[in-house]
Protein backbone atom coordinates (compact mmCIF):
# COMPACT_ATOMS: atom_id res chain seq x y z
CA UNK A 1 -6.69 -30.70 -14.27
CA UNK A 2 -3.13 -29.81 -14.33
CA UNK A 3 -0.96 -27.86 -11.94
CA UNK A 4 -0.53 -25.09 -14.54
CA UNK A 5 -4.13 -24.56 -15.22
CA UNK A 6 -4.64 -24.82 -11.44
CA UNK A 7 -2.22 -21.95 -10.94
CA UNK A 8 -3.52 -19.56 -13.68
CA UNK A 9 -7.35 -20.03 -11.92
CA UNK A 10 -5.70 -19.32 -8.88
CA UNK A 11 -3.95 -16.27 -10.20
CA UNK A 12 -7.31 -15.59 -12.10
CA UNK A 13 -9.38 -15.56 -9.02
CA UNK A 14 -6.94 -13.45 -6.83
CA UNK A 15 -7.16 -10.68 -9.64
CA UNK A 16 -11.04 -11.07 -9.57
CA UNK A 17 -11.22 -10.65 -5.57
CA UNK A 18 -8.62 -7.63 -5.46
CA UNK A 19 -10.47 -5.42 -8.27
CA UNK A 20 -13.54 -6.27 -6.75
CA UNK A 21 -12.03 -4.95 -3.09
CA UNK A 22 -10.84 -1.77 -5.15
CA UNK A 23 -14.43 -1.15 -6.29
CA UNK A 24 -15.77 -1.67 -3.17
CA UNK A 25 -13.25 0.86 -1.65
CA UNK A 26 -13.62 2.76 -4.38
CA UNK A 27 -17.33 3.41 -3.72
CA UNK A 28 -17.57 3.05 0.37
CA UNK A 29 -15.26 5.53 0.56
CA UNK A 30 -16.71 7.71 -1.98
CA UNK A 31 -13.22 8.03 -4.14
CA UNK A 32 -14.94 7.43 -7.48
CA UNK A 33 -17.66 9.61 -7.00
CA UNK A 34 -14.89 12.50 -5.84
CA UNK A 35 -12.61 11.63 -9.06
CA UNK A 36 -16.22 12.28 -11.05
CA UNK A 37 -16.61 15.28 -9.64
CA UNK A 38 -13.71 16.70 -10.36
CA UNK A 39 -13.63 15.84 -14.26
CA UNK A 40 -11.32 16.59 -16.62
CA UNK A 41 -9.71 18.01 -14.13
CA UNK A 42 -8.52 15.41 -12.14
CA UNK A 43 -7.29 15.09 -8.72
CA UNK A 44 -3.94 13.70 -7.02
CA UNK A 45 -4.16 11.52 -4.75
CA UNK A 46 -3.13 14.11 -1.70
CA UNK A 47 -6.04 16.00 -3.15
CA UNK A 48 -8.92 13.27 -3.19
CA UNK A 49 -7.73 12.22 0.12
CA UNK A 50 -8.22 15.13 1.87
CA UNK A 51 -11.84 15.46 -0.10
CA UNK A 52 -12.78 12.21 1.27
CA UNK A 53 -11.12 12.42 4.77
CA UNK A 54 -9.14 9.37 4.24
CA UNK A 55 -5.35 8.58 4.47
CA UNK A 56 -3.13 10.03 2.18
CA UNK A 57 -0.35 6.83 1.54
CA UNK A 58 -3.69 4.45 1.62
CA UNK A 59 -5.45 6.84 -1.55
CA UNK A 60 -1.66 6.85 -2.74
CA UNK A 61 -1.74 2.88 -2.62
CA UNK A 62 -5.59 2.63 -4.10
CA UNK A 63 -4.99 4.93 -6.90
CA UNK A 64 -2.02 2.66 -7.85
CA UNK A 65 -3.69 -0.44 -7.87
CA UNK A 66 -6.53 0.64 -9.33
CA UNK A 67 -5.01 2.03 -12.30
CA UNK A 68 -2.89 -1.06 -12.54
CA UNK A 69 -5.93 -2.49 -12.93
CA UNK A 70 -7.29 0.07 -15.25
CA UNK A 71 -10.39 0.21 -13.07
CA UNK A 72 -10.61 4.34 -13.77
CA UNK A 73 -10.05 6.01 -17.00
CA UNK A 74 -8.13 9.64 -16.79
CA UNK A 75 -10.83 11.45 -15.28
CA UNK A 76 -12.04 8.52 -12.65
CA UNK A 77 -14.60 7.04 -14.47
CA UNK A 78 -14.66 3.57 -14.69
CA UNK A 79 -14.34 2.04 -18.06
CA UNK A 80 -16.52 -0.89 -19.77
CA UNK A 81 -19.83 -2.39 -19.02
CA UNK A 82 -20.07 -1.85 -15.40
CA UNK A 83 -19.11 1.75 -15.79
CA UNK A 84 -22.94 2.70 -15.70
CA UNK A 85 -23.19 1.00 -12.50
CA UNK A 86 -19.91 2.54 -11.00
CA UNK A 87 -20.43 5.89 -11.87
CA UNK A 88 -24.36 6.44 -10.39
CA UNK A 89 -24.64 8.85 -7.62
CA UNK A 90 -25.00 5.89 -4.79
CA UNK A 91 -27.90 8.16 -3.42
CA UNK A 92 -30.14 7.11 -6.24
CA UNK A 93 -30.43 10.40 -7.41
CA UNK A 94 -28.52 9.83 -10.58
């Protein structure tokens, strides 16, 4: 295998483990479930901060990334296949 294609599965797999880390905040934290609630509406990232009790420059930071990784479409639900599984209530109610 060359270097190059050695470097672009590196740079491949570093993606991979950061939007997975996003998700994972995303739902421990209960900022995609907040962003849900709120709709069409929206929220800033002040505002779904204080909803979820969580830092305000570290929501800043997440709501960056994730839409740099387009992870949340405009009103915080995730696009594609997994957005079924991203969006359910993580109580099992829905």
């Amino acid at each position: 295998m060359a270097i190059d294609e050695r470097f672009d599965d590196l740079i491949a797999s570093l993606g991979g483990f950061h939007r997975s880390w996003l998700v994972y905040l995303g739902l421990e934290l209960g900022l995609f479930a907040r962003l849900r609630e709120a709709g069409s509406d929206g929220m800033t990232p002040a505002e779904l901060a204080t909803a979820t009790g969580t830092h305000p420059q570290a929501v800043e930071a997440w709501a960056w990334a994730v839409d740099a990784h387009d992870l949340a479409g405009d009103t915080g639900h995730a696009p594609g296949p997994g957005a079924d599984l991203l969006d359910r209530d993580q109580s099992g109610a829905g």
